[in-house]
N, C-alpha and C. Protein backbone atom coordinates (compact mmCIF):
# COMPACT_ATOMS: atom_id res chain seq x y z
N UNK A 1 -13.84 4.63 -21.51
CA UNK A 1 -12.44 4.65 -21.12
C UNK A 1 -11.98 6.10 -21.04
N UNK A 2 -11.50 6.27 -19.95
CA UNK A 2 -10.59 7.79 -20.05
C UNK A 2 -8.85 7.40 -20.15
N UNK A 3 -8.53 8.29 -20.88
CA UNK A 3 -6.91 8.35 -20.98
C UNK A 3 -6.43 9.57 -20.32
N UNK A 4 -5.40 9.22 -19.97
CA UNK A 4 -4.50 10.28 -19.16
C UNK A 4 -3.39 10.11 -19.57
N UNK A 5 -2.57 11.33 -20.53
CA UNK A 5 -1.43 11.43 -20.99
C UNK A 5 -0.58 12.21 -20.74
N UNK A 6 0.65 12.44 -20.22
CA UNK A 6 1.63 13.46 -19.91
C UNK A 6 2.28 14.42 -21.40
N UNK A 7 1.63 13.36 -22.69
CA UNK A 7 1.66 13.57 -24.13
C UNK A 7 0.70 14.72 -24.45
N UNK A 8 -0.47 14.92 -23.61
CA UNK A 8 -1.55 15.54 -24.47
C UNK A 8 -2.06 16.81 -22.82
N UNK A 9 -1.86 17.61 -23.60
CA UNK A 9 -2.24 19.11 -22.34
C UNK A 9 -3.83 18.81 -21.95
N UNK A 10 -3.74 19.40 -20.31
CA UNK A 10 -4.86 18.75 -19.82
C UNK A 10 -5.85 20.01 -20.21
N UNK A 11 -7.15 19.72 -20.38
CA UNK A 11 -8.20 20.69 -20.75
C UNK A 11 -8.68 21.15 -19.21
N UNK A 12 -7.84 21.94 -18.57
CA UNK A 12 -8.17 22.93 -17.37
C UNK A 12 -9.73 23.48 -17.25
N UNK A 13 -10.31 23.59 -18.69
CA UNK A 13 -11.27 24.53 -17.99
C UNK A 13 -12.63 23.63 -17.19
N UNK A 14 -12.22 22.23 -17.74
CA UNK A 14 -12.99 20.94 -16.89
C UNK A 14 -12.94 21.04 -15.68
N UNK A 15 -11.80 21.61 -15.07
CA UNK A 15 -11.28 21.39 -13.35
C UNK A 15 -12.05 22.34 -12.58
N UNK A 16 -12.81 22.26 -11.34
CA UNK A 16 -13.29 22.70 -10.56
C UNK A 16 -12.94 23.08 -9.06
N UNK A 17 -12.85 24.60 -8.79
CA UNK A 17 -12.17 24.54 -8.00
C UNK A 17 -12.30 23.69 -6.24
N UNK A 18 -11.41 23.14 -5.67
CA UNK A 18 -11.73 22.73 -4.30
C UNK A 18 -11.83 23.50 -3.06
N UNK A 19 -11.42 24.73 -3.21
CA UNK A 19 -11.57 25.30 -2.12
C UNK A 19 -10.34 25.59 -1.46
N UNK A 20 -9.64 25.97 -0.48
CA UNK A 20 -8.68 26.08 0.32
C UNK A 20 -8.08 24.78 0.54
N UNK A 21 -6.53 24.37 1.26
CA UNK A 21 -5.67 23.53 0.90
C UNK A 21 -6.23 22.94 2.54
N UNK A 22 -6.64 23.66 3.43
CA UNK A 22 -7.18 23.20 4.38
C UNK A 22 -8.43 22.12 4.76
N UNK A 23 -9.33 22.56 3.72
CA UNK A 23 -10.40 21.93 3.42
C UNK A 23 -10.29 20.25 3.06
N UNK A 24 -9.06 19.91 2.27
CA UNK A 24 -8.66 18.39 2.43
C UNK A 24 -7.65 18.03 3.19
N UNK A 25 -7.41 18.72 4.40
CA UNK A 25 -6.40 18.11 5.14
C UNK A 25 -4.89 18.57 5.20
N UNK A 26 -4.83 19.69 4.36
CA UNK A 26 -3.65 20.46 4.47
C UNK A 26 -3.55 21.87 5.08
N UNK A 27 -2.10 22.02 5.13
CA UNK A 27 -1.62 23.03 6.23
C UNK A 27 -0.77 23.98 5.09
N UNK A 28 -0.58 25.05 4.69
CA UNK A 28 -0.08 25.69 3.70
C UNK A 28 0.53 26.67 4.58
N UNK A 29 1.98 26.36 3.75
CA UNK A 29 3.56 26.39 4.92
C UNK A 29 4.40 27.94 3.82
N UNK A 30 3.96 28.09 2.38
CA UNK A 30 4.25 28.77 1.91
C UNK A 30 3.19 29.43 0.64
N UNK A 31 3.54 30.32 -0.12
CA UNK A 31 2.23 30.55 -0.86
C UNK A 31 1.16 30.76 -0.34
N UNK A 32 0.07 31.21 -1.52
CA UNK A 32 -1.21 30.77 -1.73
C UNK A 32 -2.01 29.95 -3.01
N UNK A 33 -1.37 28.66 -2.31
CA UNK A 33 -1.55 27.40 -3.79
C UNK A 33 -3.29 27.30 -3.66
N UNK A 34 -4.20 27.47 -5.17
CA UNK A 34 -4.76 27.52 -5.44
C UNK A 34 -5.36 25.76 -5.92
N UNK A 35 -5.75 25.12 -5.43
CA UNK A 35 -6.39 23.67 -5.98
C UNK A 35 -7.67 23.49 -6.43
N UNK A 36 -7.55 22.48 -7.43
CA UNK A 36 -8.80 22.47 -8.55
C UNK A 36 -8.61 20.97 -8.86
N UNK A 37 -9.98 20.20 -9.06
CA UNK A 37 -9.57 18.98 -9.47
C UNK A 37 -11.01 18.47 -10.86
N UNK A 38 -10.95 17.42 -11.66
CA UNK A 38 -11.69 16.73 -12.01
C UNK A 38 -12.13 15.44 -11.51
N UNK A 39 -13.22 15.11 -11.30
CA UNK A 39 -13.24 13.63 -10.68
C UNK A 39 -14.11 12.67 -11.50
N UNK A 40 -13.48 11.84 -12.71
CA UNK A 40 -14.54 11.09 -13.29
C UNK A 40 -14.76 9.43 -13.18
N UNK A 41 -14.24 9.39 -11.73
CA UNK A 41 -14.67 8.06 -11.51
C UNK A 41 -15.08 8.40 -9.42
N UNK A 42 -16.05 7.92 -9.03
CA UNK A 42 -16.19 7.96 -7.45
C UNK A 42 -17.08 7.13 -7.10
N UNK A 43 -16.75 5.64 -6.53
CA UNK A 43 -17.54 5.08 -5.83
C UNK A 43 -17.23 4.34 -4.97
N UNK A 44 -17.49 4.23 -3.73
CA UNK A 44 -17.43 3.38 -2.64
C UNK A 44 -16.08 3.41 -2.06
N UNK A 45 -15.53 4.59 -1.89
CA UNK A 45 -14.20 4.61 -1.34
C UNK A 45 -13.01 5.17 -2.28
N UNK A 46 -13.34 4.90 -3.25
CA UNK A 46 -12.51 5.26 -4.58
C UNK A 46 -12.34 6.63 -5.24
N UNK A 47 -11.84 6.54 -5.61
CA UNK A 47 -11.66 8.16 -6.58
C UNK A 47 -10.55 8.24 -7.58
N UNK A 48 -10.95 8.90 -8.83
CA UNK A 48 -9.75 8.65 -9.95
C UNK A 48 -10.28 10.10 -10.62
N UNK A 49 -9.30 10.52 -11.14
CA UNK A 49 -9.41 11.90 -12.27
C UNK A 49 -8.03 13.20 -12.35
N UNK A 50 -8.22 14.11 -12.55
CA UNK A 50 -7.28 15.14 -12.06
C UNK A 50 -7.22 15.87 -11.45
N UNK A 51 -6.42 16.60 -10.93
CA UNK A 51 -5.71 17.26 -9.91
C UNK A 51 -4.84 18.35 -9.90
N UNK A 52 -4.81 19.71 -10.22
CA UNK A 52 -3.85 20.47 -10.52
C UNK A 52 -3.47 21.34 -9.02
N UNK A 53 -2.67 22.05 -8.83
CA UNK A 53 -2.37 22.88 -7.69
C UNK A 53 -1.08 23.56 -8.00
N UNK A 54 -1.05 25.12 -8.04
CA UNK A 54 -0.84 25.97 -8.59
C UNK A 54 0.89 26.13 -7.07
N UNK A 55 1.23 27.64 -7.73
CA UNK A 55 2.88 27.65 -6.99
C UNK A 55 2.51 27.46 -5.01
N UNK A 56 3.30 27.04 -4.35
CA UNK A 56 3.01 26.99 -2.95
C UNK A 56 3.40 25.73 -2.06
N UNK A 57 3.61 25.31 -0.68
CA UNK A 57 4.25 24.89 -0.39
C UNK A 57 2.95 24.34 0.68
N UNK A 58 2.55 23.12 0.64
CA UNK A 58 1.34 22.42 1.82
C UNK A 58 1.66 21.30 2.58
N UNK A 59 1.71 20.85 3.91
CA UNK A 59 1.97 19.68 4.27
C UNK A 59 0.57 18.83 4.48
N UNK A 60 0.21 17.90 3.75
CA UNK A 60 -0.78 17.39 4.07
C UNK A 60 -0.81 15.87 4.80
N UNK A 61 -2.04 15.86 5.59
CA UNK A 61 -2.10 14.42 6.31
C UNK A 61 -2.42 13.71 5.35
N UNK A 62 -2.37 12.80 4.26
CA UNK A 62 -2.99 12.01 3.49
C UNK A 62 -4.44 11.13 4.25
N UNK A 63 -5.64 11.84 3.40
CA UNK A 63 -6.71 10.96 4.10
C UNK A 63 -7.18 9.70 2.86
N UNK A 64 -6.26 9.49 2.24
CA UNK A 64 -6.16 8.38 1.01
C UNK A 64 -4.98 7.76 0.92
N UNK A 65 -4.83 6.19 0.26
CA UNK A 65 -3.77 5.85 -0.20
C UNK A 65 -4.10 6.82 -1.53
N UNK A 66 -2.99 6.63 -2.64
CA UNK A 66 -3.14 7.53 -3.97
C UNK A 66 -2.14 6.96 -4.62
N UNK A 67 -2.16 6.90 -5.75
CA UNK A 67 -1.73 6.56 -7.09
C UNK A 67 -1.68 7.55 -8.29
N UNK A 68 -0.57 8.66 -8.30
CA UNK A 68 -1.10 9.60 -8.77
C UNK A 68 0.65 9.44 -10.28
N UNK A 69 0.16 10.11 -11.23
CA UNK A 69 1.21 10.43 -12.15
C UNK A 69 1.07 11.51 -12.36
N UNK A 70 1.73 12.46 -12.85
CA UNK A 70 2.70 13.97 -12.89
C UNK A 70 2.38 14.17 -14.53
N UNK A 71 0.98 14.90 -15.20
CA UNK A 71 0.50 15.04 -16.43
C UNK A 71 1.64 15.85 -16.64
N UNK A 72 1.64 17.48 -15.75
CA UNK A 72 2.19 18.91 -16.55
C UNK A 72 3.40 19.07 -14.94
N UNK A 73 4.56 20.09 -15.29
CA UNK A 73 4.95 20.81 -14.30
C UNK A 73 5.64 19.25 -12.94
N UNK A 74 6.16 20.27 -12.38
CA UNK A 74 7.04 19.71 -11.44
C UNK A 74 6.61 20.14 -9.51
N UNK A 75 6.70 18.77 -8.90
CA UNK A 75 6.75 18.70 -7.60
C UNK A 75 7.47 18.21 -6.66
N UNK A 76 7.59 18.72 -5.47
CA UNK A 76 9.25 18.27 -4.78
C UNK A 76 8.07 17.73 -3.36
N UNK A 77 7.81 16.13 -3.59
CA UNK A 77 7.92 15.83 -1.94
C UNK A 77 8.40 15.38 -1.31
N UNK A 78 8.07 15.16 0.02
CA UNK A 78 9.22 15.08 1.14
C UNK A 78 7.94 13.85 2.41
N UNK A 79 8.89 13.27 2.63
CA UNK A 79 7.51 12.60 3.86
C UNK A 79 8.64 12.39 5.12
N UNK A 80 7.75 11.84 6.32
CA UNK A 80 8.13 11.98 7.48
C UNK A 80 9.12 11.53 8.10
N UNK A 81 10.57 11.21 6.66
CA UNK A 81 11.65 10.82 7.60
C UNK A 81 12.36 11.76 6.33
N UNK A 82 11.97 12.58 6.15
CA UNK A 82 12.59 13.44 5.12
C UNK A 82 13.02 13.06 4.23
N UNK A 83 12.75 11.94 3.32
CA UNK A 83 13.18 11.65 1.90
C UNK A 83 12.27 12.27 0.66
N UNK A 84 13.07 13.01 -0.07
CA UNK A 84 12.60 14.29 -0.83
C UNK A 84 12.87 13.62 -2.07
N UNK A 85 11.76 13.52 -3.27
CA UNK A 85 12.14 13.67 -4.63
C UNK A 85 11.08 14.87 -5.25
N UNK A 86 11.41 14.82 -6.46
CA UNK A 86 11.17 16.11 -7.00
C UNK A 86 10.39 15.41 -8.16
N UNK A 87 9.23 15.52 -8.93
CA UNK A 87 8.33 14.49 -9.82
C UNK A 87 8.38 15.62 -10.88
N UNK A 88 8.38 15.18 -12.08
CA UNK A 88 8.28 15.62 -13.47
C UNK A 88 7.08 14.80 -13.92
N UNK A 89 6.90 15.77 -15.36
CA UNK A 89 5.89 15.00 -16.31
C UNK A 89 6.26 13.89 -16.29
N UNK A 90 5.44 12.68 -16.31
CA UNK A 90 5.91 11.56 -16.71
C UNK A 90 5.97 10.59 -15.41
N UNK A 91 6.55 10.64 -14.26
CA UNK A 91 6.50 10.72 -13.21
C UNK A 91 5.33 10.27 -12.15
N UNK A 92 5.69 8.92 -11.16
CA UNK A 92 4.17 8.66 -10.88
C UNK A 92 4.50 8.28 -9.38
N UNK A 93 3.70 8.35 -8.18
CA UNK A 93 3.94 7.77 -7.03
C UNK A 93 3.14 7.23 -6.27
N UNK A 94 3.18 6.12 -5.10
CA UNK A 94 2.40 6.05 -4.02
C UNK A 94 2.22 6.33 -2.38
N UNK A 95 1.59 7.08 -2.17
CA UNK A 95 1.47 6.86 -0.90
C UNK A 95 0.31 6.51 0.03
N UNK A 96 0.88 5.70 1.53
CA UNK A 96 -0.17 5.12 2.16
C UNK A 96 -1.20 6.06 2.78
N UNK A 97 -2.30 5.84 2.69
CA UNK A 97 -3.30 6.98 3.61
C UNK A 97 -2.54 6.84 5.05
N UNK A 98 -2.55 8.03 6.01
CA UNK A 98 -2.07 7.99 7.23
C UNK A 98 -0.84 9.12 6.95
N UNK A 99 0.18 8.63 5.77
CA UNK A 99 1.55 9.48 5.63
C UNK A 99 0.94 11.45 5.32
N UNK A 100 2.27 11.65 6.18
CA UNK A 100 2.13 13.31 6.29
C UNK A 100 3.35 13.53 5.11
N UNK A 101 3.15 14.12 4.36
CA UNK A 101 3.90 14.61 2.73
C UNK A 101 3.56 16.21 2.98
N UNK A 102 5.03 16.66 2.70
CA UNK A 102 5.02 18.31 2.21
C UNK A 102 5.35 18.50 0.83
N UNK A 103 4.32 18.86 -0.05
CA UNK A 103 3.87 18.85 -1.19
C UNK A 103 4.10 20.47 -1.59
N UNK A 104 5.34 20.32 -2.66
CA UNK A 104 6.29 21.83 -3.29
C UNK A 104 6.03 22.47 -4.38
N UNK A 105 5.19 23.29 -4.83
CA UNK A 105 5.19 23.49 -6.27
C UNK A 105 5.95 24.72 -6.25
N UNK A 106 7.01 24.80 -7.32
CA UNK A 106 7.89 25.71 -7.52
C UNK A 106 7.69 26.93 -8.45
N UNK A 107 7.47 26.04 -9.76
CA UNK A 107 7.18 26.63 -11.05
C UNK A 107 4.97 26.75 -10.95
N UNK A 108 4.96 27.41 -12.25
CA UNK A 108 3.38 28.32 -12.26
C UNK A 108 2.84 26.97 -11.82
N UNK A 109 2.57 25.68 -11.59
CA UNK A 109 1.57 24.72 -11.59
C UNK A 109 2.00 23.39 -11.56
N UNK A 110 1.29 22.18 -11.07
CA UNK A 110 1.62 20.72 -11.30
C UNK A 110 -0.27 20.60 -11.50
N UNK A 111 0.40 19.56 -12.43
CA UNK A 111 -1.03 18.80 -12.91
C UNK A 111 -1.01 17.01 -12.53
N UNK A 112 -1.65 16.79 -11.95
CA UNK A 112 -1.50 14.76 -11.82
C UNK A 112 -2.72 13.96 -12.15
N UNK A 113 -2.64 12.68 -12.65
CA UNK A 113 -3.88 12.27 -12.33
C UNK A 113 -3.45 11.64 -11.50
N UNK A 114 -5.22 11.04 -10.51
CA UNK A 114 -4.80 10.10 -9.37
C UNK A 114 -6.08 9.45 -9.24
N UNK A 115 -5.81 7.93 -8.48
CA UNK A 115 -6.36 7.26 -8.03
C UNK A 115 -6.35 7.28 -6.89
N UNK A 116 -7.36 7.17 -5.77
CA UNK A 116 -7.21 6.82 -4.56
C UNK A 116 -8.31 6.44 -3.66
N UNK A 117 -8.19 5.77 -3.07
CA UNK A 117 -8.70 5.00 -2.11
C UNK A 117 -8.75 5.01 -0.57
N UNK A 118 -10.01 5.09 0.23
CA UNK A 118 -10.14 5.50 1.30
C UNK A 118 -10.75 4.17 2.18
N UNK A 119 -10.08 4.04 3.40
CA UNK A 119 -10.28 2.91 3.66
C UNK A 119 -10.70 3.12 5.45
């Protein structure tokens, strides 16, 4: 069993970096947001673990539905009819693979875990 708590600080030095915001499907509109993830579940379409991405501003095509909650830090998104919330620790959302989301980090970092699924 893995736990994921917004209670307990995530052990960063597990996270590996991904590469450029381009590399999964994003377009980076401000900054230079730095992304890193853990992945301890992947099979057959699936994917679950963490996710951090540092200050910067990306619009990405979602190539997953996702199921993600808000471990550390704060994010402001926005999707394609402009309805904007802003996610705190604690904090969890979905969206459908297909949706285009502009994804805000303000402050030093957001941390999430997520589930998601590729179909």
């Amino acid at each position: 069993m893995v736990v994921y708590s917004p209670r307990r600080r995530v052990d960063e030095s597990l996270l590996r970096p991904l590469g450029p915001p381009e590399d999964i499907g994003g377009e980076v509109l401000e900054g230079e947001p730095v992304l890193s993830a853990r992945v301890d579940f992947s099979e057959q379409g699936m994917m679950a673990g963490i996710f951090k991405a540092t200050t910067g501003k990306v619009r990405i095509h979602f190539p997953f539905t996702e199921h993600a909650t808000i471990l550390e830090g704060e994010v402001t998104l926005t999707d394609e009819m402009r309805q904007t919330r802003t996610l705190k620790k604690g904090d969890s959302y979905f969206i459908r693979q297909g949706q285009t989301i502009i994804w805000d980090v303000k402050g030093k970092h957001v941390i999430k875990s997520f589930f998601n699924i590729t179909r």
